[in-house]
Protein backbone atom coordinates (compact mmCIF):
# COMPACT_ATOMS: atom_id res chain seq x y z
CA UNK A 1 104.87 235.33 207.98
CA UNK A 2 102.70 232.08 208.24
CA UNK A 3 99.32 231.32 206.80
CA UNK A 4 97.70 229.78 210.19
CA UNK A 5 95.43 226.71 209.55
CA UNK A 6 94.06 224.28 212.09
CA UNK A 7 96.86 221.92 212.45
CA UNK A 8 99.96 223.60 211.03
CA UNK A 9 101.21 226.37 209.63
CA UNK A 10 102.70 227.24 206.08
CA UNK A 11 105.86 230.13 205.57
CA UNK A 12 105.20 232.38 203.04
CA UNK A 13 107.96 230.74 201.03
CA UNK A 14 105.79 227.49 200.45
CA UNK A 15 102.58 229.10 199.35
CA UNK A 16 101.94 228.82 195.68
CA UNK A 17 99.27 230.89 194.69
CA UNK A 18 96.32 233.18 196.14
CA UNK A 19 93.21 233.48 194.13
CA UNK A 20 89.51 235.07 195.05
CA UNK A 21 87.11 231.96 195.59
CA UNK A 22 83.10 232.13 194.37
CA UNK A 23 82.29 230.79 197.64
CA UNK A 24 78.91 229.61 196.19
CA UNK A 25 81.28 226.38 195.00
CA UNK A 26 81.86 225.48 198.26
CA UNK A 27 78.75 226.64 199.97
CA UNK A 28 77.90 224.29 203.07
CA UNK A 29 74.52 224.30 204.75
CA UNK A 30 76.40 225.26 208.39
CA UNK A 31 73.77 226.46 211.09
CA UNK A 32 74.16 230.09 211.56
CA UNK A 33 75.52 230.67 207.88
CA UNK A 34 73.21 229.37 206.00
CA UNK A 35 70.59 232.46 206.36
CA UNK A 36 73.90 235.34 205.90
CA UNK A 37 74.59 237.37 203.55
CA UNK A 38 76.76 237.00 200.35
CA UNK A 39 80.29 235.35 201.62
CA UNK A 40 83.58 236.80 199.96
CA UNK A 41 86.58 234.03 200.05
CA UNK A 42 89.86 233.51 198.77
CA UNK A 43 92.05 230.27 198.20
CA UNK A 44 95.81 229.82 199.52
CA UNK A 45 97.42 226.74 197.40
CA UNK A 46 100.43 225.57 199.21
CA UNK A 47 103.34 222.94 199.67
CA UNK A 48 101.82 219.86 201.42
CA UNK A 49 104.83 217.44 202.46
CA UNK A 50 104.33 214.28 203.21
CA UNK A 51 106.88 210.97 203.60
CA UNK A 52 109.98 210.14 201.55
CA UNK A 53 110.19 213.96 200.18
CA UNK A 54 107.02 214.07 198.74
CA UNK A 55 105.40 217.27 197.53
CA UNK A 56 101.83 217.80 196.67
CA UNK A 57 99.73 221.16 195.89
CA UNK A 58 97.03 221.24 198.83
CA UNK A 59 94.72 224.24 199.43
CA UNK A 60 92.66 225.71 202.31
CA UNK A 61 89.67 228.01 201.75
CA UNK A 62 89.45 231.57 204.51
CA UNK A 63 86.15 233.25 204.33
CA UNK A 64 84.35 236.07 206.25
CA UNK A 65 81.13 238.53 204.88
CA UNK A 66 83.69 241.87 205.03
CA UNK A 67 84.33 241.95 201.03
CA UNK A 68 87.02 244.97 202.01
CA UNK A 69 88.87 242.47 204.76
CA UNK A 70 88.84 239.54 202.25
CA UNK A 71 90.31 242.17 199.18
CA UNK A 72 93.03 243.34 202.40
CA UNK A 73 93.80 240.05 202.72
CA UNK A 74 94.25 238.38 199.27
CA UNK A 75 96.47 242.23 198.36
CA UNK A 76 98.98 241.63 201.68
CA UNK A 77 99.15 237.75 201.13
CA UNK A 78 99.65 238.58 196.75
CA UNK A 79 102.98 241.28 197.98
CA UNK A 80 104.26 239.07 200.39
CA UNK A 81 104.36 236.66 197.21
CA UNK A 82 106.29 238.84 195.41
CA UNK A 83 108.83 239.88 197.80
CA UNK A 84 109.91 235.92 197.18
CA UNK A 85 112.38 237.65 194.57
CA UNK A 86 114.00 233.85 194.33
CA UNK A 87 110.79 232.62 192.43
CA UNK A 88 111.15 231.93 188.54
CA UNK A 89 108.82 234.24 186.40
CA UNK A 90 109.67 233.00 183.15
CA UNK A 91 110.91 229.24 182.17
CA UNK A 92 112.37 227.73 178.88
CA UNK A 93 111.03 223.99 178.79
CA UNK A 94 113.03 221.34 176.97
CA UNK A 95 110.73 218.24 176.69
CA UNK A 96 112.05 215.03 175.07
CA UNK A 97 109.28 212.82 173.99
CA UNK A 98 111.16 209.51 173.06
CA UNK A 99 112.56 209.27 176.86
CA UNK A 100 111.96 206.60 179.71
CA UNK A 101 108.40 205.23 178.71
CA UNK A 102 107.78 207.95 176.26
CA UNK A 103 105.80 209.60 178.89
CA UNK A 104 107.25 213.22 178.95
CA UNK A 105 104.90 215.54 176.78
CA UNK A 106 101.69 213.65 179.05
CA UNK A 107 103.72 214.29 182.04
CA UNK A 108 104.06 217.82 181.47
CA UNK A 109 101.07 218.51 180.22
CA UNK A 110 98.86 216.93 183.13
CA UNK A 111 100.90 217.19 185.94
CA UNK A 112 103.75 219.79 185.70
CA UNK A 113 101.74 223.28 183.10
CA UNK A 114 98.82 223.09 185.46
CA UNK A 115 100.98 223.94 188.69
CA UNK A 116 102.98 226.50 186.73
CA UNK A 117 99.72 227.82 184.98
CA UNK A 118 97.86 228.29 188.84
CA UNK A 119 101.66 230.07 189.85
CA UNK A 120 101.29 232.41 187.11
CA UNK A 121 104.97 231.27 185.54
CA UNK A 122 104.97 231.56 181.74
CA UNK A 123 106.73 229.11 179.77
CA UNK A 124 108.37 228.86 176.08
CA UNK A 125 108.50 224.91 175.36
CA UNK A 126 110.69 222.92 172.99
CA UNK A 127 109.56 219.70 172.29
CA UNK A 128 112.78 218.43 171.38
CA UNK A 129 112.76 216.21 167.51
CA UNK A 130 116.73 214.55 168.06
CA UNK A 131 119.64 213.75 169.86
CA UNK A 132 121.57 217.17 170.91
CA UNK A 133 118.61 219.32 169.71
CA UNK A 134 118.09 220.97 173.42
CA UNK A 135 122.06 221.47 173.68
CA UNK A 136 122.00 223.18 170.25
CA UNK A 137 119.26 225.37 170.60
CA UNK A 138 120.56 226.93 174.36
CA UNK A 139 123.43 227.97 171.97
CA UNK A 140 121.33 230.05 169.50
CA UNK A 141 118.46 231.19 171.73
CA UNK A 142 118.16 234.24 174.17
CA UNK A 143 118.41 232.41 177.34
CA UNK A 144 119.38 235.59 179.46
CA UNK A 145 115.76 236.71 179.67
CA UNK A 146 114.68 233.20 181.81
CA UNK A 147 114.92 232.36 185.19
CA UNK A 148 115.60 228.66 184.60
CA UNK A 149 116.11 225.99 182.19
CA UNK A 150 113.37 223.17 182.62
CA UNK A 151 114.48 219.18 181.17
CA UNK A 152 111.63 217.21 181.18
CA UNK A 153 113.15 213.30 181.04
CA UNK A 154 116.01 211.34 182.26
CA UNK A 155 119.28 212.17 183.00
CA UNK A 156 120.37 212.01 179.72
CA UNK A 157 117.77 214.93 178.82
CA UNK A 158 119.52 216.88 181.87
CA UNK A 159 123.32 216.06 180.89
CA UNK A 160 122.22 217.74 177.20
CA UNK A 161 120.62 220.60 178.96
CA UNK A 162 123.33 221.33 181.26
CA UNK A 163 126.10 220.88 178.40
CA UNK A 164 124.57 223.28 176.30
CA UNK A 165 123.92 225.64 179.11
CA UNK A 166 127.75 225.76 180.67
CA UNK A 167 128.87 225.57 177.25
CA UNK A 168 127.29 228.49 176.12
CA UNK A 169 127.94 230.37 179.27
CA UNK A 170 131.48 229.52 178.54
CA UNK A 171 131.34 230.70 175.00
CA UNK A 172 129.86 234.08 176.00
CA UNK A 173 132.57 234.65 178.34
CA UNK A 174 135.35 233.86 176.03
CA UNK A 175 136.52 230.85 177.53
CA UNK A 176 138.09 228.08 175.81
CA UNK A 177 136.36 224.14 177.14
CA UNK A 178 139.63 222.70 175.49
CA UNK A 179 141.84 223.87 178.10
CA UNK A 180 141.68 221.27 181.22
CA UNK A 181 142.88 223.91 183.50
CA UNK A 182 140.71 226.53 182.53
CA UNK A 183 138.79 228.52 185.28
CA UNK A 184 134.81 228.05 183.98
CA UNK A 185 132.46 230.76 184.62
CA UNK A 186 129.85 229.83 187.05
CA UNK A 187 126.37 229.23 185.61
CA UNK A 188 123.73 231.18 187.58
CA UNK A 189 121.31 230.27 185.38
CA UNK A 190 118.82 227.68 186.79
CA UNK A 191 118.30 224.02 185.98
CA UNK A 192 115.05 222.39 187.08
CA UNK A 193 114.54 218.58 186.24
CA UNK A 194 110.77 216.84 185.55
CA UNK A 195 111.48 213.53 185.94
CA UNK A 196 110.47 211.46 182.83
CA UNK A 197 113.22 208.79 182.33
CA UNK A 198 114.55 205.40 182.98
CA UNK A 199 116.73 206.52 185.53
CA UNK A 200 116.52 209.76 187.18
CA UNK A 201 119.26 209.59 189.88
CA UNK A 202 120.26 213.32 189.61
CA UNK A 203 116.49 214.19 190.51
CA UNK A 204 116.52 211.06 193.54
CA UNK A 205 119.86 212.84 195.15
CA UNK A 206 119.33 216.44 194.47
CA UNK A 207 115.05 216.12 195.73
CA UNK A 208 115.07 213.24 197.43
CA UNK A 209 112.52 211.62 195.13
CA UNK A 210 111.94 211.08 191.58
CA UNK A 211 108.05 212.69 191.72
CA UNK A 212 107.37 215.12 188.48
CA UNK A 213 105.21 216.82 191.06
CA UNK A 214 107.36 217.77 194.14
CA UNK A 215 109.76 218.60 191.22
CA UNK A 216 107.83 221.23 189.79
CA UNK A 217 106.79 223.06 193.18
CA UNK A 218 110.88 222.91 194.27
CA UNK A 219 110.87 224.96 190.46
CA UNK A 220 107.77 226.89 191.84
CA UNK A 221 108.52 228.25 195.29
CA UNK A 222 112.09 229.07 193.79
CA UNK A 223 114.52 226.56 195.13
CA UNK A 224 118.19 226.87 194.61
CA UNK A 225 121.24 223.79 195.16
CA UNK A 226 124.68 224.62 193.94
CA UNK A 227 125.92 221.57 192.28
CA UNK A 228 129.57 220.99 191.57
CA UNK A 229 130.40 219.95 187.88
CA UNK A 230 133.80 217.31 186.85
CA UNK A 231 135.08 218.10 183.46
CA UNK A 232 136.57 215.48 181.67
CA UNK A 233 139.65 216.02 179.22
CA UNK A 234 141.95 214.31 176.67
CA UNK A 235 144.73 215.44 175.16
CA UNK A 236 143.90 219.09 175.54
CA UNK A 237 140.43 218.12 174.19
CA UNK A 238 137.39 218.37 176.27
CA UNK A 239 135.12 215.23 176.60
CA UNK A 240 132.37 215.66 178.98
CA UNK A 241 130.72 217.11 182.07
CA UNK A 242 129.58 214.65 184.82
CA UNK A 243 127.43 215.86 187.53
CA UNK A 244 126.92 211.92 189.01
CA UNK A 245 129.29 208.87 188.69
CA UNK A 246 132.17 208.84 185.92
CA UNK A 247 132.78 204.70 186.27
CA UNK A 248 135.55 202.28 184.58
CA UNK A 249 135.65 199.08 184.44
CA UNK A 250 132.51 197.24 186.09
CA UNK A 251 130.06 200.28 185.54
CA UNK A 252 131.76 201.10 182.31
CA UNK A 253 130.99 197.59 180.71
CA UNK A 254 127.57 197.33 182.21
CA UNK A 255 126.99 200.32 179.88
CA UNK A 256 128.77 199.48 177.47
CA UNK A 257 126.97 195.95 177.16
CA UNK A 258 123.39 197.40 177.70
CA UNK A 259 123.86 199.93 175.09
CA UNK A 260 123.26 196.87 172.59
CA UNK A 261 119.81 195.60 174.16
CA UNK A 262 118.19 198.98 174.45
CA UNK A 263 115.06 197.12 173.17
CA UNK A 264 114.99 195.31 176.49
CA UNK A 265 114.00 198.57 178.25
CA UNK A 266 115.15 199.27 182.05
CA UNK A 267 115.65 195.20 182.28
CA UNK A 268 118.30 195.52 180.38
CA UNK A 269 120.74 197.34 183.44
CA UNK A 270 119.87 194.41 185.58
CA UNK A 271 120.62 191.41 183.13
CA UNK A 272 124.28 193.38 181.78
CA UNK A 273 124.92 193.69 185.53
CA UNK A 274 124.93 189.74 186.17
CA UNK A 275 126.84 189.09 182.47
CA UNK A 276 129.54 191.60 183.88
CA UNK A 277 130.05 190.58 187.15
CA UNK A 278 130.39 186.88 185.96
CA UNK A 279 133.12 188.01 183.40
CA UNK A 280 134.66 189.40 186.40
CA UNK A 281 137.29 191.90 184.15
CA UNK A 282 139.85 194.21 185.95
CA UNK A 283 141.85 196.63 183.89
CA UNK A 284 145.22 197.81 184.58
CA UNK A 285 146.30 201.03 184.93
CA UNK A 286 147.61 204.23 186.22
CA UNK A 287 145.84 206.96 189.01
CA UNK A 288 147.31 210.47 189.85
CA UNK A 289 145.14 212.76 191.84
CA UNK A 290 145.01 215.79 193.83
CA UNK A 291 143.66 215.47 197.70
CA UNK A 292 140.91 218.20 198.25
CA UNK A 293 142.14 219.46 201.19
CA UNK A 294 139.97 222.37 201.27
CA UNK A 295 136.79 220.11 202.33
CA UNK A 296 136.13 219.98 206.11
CA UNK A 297 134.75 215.88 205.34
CA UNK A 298 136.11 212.66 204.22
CA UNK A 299 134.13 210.02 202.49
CA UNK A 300 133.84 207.45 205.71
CA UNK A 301 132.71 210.17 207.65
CA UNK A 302 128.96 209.69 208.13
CA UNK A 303 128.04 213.18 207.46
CA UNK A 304 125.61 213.47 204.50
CA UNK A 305 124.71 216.10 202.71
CA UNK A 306 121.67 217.45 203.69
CA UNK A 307 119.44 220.95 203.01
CA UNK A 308 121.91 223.75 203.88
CA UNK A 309 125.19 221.70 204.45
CA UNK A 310 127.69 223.31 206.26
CA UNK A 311 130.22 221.08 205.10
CA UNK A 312 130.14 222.65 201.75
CA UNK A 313 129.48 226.40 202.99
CA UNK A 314 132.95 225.37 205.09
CA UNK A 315 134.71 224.20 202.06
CA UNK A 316 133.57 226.18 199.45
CA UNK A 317 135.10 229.48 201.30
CA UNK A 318 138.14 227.12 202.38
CA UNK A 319 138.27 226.38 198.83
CA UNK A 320 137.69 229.92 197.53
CA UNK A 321 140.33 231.74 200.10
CA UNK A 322 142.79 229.24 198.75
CA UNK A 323 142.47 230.43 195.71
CA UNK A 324 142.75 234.02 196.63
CA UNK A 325 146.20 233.23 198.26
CA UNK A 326 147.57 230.85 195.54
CA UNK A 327 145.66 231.50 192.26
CA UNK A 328 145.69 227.99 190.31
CA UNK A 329 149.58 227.21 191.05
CA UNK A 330 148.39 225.71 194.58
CA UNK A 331 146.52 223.72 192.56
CA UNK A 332 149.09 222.50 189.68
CA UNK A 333 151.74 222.19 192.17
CA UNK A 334 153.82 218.93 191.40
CA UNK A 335 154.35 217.80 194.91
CA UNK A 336 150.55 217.62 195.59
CA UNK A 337 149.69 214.80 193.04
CA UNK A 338 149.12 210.99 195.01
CA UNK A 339 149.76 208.43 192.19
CA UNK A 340 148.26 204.84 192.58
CA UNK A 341 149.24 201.96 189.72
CA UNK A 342 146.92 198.77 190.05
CA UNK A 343 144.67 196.16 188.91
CA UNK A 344 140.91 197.50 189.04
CA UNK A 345 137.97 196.23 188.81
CA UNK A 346 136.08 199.41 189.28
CA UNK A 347 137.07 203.01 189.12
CA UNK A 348 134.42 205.03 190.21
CA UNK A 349 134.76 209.03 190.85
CA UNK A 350 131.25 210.37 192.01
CA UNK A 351 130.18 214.14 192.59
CA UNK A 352 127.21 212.90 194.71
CA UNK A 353 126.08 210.34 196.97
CA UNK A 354 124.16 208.25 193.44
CA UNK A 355 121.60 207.08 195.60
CA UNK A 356 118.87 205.22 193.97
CA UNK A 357 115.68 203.21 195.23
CA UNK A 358 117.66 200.23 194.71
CA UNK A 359 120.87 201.68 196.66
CA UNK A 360 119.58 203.99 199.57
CA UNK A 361 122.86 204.86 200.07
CA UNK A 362 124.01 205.19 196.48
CA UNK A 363 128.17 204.76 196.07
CA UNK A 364 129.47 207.29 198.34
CA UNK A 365 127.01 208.08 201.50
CA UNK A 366 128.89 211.11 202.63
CA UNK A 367 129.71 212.17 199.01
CA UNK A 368 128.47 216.28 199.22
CA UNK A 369 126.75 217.89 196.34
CA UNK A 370 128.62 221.59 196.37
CA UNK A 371 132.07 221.06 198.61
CA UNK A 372 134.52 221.19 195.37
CA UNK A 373 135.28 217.49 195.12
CA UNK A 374 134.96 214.54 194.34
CA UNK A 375 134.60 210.69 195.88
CA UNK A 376 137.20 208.42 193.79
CA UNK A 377 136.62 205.23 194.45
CA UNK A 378 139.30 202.34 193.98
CA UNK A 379 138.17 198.75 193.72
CA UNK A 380 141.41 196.39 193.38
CA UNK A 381 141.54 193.49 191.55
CA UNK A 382 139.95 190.51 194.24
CA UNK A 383 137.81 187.19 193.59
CA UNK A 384 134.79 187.08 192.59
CA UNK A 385 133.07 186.61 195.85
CA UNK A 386 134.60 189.37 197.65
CA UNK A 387 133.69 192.05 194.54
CA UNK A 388 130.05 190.49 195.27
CA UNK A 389 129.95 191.21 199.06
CA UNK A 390 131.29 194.97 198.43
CA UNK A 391 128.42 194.71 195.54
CA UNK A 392 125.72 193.86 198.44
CA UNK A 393 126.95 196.13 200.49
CA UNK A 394 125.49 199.45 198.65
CA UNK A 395 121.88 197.98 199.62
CA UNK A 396 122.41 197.61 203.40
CA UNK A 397 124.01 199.89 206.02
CA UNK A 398 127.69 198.17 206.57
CA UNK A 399 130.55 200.29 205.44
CA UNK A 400 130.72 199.52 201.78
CA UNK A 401 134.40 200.75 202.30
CA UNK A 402 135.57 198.70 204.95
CA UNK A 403 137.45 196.16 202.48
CA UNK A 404 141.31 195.74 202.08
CA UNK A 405 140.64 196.07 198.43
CA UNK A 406 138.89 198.93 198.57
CA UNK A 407 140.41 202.22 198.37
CA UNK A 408 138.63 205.96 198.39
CA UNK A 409 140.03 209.52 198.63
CA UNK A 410 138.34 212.73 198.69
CA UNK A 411 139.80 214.52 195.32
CA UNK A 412 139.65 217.36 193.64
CA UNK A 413 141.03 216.65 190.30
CA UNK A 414 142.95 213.15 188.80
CA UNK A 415 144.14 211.37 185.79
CA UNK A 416 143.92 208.07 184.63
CA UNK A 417 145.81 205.98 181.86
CA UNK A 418 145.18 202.72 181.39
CA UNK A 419 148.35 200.06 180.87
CA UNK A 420 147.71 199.77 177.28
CA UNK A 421 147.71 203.15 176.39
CA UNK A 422 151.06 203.58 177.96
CA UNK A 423 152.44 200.98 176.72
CA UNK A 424 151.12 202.32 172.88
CA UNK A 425 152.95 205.34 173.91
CA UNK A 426 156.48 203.50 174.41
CA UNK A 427 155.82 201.16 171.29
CA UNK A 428 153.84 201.99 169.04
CA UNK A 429 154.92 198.58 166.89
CA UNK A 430 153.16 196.53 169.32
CA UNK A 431 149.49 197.26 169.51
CA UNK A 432 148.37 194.77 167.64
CA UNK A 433 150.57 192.11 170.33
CA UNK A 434 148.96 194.33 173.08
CA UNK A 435 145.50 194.30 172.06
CA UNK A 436 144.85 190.95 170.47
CA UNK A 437 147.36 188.78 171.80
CA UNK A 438 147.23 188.57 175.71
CA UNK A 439 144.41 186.12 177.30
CA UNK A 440 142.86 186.59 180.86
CA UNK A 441 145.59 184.43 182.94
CA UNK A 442 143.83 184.68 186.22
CA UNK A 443 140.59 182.96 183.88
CA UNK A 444 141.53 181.34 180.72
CA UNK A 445 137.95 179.59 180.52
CA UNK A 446 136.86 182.89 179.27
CA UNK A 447 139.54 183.67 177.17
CA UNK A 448 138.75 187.28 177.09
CA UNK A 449 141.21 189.56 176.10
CA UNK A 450 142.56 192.32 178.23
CA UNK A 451 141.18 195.54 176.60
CA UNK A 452 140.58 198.58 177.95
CA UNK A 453 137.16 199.20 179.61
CA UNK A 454 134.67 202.41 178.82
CA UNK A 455 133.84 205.08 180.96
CA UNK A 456 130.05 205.57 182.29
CA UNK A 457 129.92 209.47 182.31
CA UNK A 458 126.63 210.03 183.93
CA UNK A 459 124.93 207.04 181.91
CA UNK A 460 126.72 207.79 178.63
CA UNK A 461 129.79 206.14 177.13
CA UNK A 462 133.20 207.52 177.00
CA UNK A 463 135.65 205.64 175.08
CA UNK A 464 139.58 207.22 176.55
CA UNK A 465 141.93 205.41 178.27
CA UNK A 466 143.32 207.77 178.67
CA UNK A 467 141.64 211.49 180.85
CA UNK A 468 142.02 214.26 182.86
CA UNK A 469 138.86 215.06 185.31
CA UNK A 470 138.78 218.23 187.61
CA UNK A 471 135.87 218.80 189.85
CA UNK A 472 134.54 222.52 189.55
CA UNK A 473 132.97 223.71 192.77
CA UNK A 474 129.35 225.02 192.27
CA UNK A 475 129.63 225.44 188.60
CA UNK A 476 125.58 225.55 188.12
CA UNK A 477 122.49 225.48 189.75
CA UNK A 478 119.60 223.38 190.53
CA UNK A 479 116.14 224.09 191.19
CA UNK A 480 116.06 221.89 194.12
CA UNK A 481 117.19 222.41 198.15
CA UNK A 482 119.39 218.90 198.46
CA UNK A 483 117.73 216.01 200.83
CA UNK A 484 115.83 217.25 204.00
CA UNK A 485 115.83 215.59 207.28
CA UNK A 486 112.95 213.40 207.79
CA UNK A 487 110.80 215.51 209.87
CA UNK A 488 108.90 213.48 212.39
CA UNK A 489 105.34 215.34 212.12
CA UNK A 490 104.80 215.36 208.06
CA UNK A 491 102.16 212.87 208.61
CA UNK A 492 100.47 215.37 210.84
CA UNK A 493 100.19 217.53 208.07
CA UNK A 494 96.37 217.10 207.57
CA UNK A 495 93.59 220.43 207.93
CA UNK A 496 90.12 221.51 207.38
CA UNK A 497 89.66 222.14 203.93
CA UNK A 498 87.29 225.43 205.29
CA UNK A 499 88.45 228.28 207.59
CA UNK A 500 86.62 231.42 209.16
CA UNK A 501 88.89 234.24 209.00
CA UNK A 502 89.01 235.72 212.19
């Protein structure tokens, strides 16, 4: 079912909204109208793409002197609307107003309740007052009568939401987070993500742009991406989730170092970058995982993850009919673990492709957002000149792989433990040698000493040495359809703002 304008035409599934017009607004003086009778009309507000992924509200205007055909008309189009059973009715709307540029209530409020206002969505918002307040409050509140969760800020505002909305799915089902090799309970649940942050990378590789607009109509004409979800363990003690990049070593202590100079704002990322590639740390350690062999891709494959991937259709059922044969003893057995000891300069596991403006690419280009696993990434100890040209290579098209010191594997769960925590383990007596008293040899003008790094968990720190990760395959939701291919006529998406019905 299309809505047929002059120069394209719109499914049903990207209209917005149909409301009666007073055509008296948008009365022209056109020859043989101008002396007719009283004109009945009615407005069709729709998805307008345009290029890089960009969604705006457009609207065309049908109208004929039949009031009974224009009434026909605005009933059939209003039913077909809501036959779109995917389409959220009701929203709960986390806000965080300290975010990014402090933009997020303006955003919102200008850009974002208008468009669910004219889509006749209603909305409870929380305007959240401190750190954890959304995660609490999706504990305590009612959240089965929503369609969706809406985070309005960064990425930190959507790790919050999406802890307290697993976690509480988790609780309700009776399932303890401390156990690493727990089976979690799918959240069906819907996440949709304003952007209002610093860095919005989930929204960049989930959308395809980081636009509080196109965001809100992917929320409006009821978009759904499964997104696979890495928990992160210690001891029997759950950490974190990570839906992006879990990173040790040179990611870790970027993070760690521009966690001090917050006041610097988003320059801050750029100048702990150049202070922690000149210090040039690796970090020794230990790496057992678990090959996904379920997933029908491998990280140098080319094949990204697009709308409607059949890569992770493929694997998911691969992954799910393995399951159904083995239970979770295919997956603990012994002989299936890969283990990999090392100097590192990076460790870098990634659910998604972490594309960014500033790395088209992101750290793993065929990375897929729902197969069941995860990209780990190995970067050996090398000079400092080599670690640069893998560096440039995220911002240009060469294989950012191709590298003798660079190592990656498609995974589905692994462990790390760095040198010093085993050797804490074995002595106990000689921490304080361990931490204090060994100097960089390979650079003694710094005279750093070897420590362990932190872990970036989706832009938050994560001091272990020593943790367990498993990748859970489409653990929640997103209100979002993955990248599209560039279609080659969006800039022919242009009409007349006026059309006879016919």
């Amino acid at each position: 079912s299309c809505v047929h304008t002059e120069n394209c035409f719109v499914p049903v599934s990207e209209i917005i909204a149909v409301e009666e017009t007073e055509f008296n607004k948008k009365q022209r003086s056109i020859g043989r109208w101008h002396k007719m009778a009283k004109l009945h009309a009615f407005t069709v507000y729709y998805v307008k793409k345009s290029r890089n992924h960009r969604w705006r509200c457009s609207d065309v205007t049908f109208w004929c002197v039949d009031e009974h055909l224009c009434n026909q008309w605005i009933q059939a189009l209003k039913e077909l609307l809501e036959m779109q059973k995917s389409r959220p009715k009701q929203l709960l709307v986390y806000i965080n107003p300290y975010g990014g540029k402090r933009q997020g209530k303006r955003i919102y409020e200008q850009k974002v309740a208008p468009l669910f206002s004219l889509a006749s969505i209603s909305t409870d918002v929380v305007i959240t007052e401190h750190a954890n307040h959304a995660k609490d409050n999706l504990f305590e509140v009612n959240i089965y009568k929503y369609d969706g969760v809406v985070c309005v800020g960064g990425d930190g505002m959507f790790s919050e939401v999406m802890h307290g909305l697993i976690g509480r799915m988790q609780k309700d089902s009776g399932i303890d987070q401390n156990n690493p090799k727990a089976s979690l309970v799918q959240c069906n649940i819907r996440i949709g993500i304003i952007p209002a942050g610093s860095t919005d990378c989930i929204c960049y590789s989930t959308v395809g742009i980081s636009d509080p607009v196109t965001s809100a109509l992917h929320i409006i004409v009821g978009d759904c991406q499964p997104l696979d979800v890495s928990s992160v363990h210690h001891n029997n003690t759950f950490l974190k989730y990570s839906v992006s990049l879990l990173g040790y070593g040179f990611y870790g202590d970027i993070l760690k170092d521009s966690e001090k100079k917050r006041w610097m704002g988003p320059m801050r990322y750029d100048y702990s970058g150049f202070k922690t590639f000149l210090s040039h740390h690796y970090y020794e350690g230990t790496i057992a995982y678990q090959p996904a062999k379920h997933t029908h891709g491998s990280p140098r494959d080319k094949e990204s993850c697009r709308t409607g991937c059949y890569i992770c259709k493929k694997s998911e059922k691969q992954l799910a009919e393995q399951h159904k044969e083995c239970g979770l003893k295919y997956e603990e057995g012994e002989e299936e673990w890969k283990v990999i000891k090392g100097k590192f300069l990076a460790i870098n596991a990634v659910n998604m492709s972490c594309a960014c403006p500033r790395s088209p690419k992101g750290l793993s280009p065929a990375a897929h957002l729902a197969d069941g696993s995860a990209d780990l990434i190995l970067v050996r100890k090398c000079s400092r000149f080599d670690f640069l040209r893998y560096l440039v290579r995220h911002t240009n098209q060469d294989d950012q792989f191709d590298f003798p010191f660079v190592d990656v594997y498609r995974v589905k769960c692994f462990q790390f433990t760095s040198k010093l925590s085993e050797d804490n383990e074995s002595n106990v007596m000689d921490i304080g040698k361990k931490r204090f008293g060994q100097f960089c040899r390979d650079h003694p003008a710094c005279c750093c000493n070897i420590v362990n790094s932190t872990w970036n968990c989706d832009g938050e720190t994560l001091d272990s040495s020593a943790i367990e990760v498993r990748v859970h395959c489409q653990l929640m939701k997103l209100f979002a359809r993955g990248i599209e291919e560039n279609c080659k006529d969006e800039a022919a998406y242009s009409q007349s703002s006026v059309e006879q019905l016919q």
